[in-house]
N, C-alpha and C. Protein backbone atom coordinates (compact mmCIF):
# COMPACT_ATOMS: atom_id res chain seq x y z
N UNK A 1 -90.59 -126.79 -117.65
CA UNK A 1 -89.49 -126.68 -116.70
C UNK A 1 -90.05 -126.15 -115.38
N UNK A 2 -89.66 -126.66 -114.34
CA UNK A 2 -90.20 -126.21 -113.29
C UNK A 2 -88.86 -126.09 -112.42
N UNK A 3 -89.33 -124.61 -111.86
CA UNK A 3 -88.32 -123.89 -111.28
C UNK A 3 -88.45 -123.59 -109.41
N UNK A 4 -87.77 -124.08 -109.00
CA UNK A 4 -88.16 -123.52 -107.13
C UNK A 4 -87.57 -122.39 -106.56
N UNK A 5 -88.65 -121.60 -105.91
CA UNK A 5 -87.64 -120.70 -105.53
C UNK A 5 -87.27 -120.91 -103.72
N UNK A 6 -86.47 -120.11 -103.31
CA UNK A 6 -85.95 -119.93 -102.21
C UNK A 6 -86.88 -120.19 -101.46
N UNK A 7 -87.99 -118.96 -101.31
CA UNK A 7 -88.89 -119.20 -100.53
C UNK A 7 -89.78 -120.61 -100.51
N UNK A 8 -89.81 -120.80 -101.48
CA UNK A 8 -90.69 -122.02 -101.79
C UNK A 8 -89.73 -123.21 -101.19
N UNK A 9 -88.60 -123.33 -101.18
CA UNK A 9 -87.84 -124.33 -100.73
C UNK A 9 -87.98 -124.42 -99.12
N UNK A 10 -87.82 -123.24 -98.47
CA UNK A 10 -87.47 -122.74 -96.93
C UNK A 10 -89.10 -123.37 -96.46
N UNK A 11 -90.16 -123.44 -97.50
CA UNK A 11 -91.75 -123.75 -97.12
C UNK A 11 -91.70 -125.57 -97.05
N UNK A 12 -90.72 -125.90 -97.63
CA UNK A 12 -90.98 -127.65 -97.55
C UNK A 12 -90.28 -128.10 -96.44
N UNK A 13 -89.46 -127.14 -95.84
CA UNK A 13 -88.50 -127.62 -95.03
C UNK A 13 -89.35 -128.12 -93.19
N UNK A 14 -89.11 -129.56 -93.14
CA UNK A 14 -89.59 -130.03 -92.12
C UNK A 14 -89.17 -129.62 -90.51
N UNK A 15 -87.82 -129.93 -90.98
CA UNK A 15 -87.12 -129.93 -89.49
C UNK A 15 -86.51 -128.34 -89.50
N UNK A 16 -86.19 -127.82 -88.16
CA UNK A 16 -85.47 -127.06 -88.08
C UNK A 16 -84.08 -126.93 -88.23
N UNK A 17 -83.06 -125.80 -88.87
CA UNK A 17 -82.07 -125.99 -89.58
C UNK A 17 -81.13 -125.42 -88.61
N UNK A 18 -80.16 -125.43 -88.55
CA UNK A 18 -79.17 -124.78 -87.60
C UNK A 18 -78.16 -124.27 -88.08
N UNK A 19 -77.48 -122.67 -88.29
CA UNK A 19 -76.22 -122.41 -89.12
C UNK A 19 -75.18 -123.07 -87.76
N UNK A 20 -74.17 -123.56 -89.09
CA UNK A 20 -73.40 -124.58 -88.41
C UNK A 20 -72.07 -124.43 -88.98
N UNK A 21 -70.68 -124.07 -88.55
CA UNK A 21 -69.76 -124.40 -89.66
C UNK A 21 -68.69 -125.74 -89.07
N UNK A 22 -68.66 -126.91 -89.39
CA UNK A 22 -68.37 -127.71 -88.74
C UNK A 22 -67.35 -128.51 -89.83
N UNK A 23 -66.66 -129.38 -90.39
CA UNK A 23 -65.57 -129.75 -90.47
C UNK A 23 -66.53 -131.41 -90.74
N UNK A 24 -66.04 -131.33 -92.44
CA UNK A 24 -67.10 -132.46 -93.10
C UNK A 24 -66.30 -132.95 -94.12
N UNK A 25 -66.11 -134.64 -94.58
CA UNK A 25 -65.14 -134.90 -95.22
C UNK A 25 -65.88 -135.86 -95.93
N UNK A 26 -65.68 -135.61 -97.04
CA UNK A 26 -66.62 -136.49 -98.51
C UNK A 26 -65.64 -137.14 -99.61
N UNK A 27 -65.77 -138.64 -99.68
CA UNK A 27 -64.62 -139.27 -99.81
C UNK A 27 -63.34 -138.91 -99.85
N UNK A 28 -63.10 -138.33 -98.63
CA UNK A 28 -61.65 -137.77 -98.34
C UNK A 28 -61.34 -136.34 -98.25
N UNK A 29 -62.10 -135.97 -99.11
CA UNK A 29 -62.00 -134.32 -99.36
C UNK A 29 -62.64 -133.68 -98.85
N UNK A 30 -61.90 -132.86 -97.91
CA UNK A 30 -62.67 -132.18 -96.93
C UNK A 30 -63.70 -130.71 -96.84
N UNK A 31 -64.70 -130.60 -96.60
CA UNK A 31 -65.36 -129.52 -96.57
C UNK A 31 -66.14 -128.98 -95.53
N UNK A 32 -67.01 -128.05 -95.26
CA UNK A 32 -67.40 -127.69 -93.93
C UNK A 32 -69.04 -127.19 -93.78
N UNK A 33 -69.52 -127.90 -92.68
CA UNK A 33 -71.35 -127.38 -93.19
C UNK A 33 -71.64 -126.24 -93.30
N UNK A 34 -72.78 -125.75 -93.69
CA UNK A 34 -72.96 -124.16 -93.41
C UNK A 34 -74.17 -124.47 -92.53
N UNK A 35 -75.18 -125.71 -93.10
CA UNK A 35 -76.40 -125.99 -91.91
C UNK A 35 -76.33 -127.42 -91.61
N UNK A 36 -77.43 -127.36 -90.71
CA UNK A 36 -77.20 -128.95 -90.79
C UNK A 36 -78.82 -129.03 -89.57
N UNK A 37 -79.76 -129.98 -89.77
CA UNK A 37 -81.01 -130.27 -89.45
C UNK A 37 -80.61 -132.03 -88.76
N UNK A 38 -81.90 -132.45 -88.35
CA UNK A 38 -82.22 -133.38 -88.21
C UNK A 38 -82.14 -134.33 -89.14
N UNK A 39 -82.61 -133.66 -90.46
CA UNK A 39 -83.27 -134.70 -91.52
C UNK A 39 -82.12 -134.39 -92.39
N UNK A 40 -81.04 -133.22 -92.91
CA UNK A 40 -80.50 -132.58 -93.98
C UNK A 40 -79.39 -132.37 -93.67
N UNK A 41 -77.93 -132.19 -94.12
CA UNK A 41 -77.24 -131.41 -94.01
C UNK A 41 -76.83 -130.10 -95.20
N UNK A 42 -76.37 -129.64 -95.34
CA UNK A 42 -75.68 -128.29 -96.36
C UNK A 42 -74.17 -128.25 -96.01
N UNK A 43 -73.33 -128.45 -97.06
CA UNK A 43 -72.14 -128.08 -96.87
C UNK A 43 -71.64 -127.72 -98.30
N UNK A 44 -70.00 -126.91 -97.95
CA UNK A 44 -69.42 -126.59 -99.19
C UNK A 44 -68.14 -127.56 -99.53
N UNK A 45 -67.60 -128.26 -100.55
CA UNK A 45 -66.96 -128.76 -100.68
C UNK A 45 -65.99 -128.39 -102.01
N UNK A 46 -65.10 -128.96 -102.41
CA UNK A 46 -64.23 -128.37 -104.13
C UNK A 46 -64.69 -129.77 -104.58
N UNK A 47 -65.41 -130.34 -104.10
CA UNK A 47 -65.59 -131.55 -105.48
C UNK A 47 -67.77 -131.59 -105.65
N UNK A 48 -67.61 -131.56 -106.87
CA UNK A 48 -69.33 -130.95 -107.42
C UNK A 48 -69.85 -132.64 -106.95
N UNK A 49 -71.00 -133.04 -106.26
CA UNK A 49 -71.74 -133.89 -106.26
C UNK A 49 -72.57 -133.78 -107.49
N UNK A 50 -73.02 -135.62 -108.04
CA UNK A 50 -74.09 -135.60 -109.20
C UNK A 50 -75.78 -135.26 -108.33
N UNK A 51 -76.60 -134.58 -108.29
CA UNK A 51 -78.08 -134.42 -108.13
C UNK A 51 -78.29 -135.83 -108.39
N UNK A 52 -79.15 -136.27 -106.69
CA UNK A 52 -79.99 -137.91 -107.08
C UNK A 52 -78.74 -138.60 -106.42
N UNK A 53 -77.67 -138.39 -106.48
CA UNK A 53 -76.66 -139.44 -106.02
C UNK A 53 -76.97 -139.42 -104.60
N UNK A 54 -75.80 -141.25 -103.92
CA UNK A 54 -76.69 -140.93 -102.84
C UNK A 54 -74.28 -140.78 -102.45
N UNK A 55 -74.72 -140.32 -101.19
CA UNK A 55 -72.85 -139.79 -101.00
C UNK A 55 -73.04 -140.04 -99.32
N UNK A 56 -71.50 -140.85 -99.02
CA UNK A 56 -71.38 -140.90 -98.11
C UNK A 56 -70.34 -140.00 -97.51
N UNK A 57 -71.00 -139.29 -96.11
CA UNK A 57 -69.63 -138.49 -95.55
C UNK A 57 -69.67 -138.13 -94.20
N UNK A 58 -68.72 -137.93 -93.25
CA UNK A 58 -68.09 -137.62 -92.08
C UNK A 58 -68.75 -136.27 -91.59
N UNK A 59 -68.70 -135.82 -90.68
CA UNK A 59 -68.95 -134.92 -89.59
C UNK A 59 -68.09 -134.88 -88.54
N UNK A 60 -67.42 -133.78 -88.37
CA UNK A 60 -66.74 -133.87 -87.05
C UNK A 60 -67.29 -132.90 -86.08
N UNK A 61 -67.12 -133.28 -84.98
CA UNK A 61 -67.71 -132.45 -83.88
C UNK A 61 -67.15 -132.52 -82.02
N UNK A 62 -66.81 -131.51 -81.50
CA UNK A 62 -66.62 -131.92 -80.27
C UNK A 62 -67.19 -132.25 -79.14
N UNK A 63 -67.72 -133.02 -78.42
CA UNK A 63 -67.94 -133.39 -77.39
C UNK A 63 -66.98 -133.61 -76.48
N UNK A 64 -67.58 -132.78 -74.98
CA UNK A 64 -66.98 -133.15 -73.70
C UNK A 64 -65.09 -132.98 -74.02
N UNK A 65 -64.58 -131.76 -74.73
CA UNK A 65 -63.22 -131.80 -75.37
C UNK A 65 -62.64 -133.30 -76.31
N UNK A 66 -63.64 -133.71 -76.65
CA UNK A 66 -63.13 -134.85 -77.34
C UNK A 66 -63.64 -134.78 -78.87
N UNK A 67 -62.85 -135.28 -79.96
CA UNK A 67 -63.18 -135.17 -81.15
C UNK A 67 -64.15 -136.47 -81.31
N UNK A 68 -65.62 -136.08 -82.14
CA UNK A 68 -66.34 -137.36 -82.58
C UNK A 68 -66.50 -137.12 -84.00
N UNK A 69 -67.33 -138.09 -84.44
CA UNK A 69 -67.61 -138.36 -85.99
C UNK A 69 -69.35 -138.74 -85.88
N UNK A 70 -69.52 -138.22 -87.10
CA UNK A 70 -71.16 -138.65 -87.77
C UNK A 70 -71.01 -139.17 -88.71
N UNK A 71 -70.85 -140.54 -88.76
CA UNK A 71 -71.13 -141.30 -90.49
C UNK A 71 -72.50 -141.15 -90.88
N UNK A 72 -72.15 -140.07 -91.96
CA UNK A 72 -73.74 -139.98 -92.28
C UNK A 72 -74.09 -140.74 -94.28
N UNK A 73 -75.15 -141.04 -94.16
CA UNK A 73 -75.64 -140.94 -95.89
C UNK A 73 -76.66 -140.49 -96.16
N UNK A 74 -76.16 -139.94 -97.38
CA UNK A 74 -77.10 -138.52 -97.74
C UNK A 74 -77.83 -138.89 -99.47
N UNK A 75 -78.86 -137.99 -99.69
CA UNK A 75 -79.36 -137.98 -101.06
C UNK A 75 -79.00 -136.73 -101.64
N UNK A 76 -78.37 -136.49 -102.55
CA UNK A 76 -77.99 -135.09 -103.00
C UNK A 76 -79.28 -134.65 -103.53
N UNK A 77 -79.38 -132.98 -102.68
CA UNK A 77 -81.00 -132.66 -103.70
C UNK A 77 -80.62 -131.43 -104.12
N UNK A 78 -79.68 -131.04 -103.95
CA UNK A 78 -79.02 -129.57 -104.51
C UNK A 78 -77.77 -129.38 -104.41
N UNK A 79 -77.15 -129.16 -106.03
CA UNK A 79 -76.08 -128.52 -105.91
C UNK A 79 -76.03 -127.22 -106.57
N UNK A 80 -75.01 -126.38 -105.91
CA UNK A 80 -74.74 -125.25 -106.37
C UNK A 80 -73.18 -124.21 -106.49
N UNK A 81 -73.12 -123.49 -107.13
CA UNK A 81 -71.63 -123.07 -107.25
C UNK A 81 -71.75 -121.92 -105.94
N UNK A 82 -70.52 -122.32 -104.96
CA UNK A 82 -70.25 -121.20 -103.78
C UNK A 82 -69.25 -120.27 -103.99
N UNK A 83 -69.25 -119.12 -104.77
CA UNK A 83 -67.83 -118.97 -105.63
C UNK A 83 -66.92 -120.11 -106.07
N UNK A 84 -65.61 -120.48 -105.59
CA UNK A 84 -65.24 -121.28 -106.10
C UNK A 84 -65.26 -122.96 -105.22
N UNK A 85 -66.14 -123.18 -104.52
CA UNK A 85 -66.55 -124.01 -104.02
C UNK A 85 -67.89 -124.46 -104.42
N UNK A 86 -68.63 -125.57 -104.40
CA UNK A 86 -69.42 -125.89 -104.14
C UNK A 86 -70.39 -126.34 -102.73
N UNK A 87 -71.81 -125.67 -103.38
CA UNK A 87 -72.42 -125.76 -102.65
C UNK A 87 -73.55 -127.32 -102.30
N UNK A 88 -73.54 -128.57 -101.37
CA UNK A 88 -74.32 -129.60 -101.38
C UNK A 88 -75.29 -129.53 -100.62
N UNK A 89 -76.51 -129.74 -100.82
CA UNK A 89 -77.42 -130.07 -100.05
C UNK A 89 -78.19 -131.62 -99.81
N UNK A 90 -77.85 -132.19 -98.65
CA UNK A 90 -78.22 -133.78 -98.60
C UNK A 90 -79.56 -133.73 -97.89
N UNK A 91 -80.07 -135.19 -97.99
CA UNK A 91 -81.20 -135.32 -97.37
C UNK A 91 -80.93 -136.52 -96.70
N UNK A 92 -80.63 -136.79 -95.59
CA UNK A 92 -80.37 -137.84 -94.69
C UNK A 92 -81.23 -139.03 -95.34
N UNK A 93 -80.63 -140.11 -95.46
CA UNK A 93 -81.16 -141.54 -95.74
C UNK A 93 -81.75 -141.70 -94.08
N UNK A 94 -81.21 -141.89 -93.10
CA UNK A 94 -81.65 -141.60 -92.23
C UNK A 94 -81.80 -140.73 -91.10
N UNK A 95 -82.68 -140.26 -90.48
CA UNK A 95 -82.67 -139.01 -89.65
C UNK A 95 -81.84 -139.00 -88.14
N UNK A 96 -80.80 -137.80 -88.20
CA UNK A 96 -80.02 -137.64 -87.20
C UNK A 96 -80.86 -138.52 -85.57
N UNK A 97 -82.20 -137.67 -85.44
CA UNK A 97 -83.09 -137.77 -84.58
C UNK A 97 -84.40 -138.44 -84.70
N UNK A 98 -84.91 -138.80 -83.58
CA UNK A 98 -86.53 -139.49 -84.25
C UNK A 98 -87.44 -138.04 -83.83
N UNK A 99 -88.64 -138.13 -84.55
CA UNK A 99 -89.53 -137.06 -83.74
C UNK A 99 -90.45 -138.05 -82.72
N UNK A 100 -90.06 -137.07 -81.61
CA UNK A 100 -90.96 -137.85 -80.15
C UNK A 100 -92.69 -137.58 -80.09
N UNK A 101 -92.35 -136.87 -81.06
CA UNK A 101 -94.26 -136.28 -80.86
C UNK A 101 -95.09 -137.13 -81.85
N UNK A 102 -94.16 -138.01 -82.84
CA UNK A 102 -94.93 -139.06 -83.68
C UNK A 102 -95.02 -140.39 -82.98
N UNK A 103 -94.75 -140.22 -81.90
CA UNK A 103 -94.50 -142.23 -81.09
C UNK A 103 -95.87 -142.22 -80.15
């Protein structure tokens, strides 16, 4: 059995993460990020994602006083219990951003 810890997780992490609480809706049911990266997001939701699945979901955000959206798809690589919420961690199918320092 192989076990990861925290630290060891925070060591694979590519992109930089941003605490975020933003307003996130996963087939319908709404939940809110706690981070959210380039490559990843983290949010809490009341419905448990399967680990490996891939899940599609919303982002809301304001710009310029106007409401937008992020259709994003994600790879579930962690779930966890947030008291009585759950906790998701995705891995972008594709990345929010490109990195400019690889072109």
């Amino acid at each position: 059995m192989h076990i990861t810890t925290r630290k060891a997780q925070r060591e694979q992490r590519v992109a930089e993460r941003f605490e975020t609480a933003m307003p996130v809706s996963v087939d319908g049911v709404p939940g809110l990020t706690r981070n959210i990266s380039a490559r990843g997001v983290y949010f809490e939701t009341d419905v448990a994602q399967r680990l490996g699945a891939l899940v599609n979901f919303t982002v809301e955000y304001t710009l310029q006083g106007r409401k937008r959206y992020l259709l994003c798809e994600g790879k579930v690589v962690r779930v966890e219990q947030q008291g009585r919420r759950v906790g998701v961690a995705t891995r972008l199918v594709a990345p929010f951003f490109e990195d400019a320092s690889a072109a």
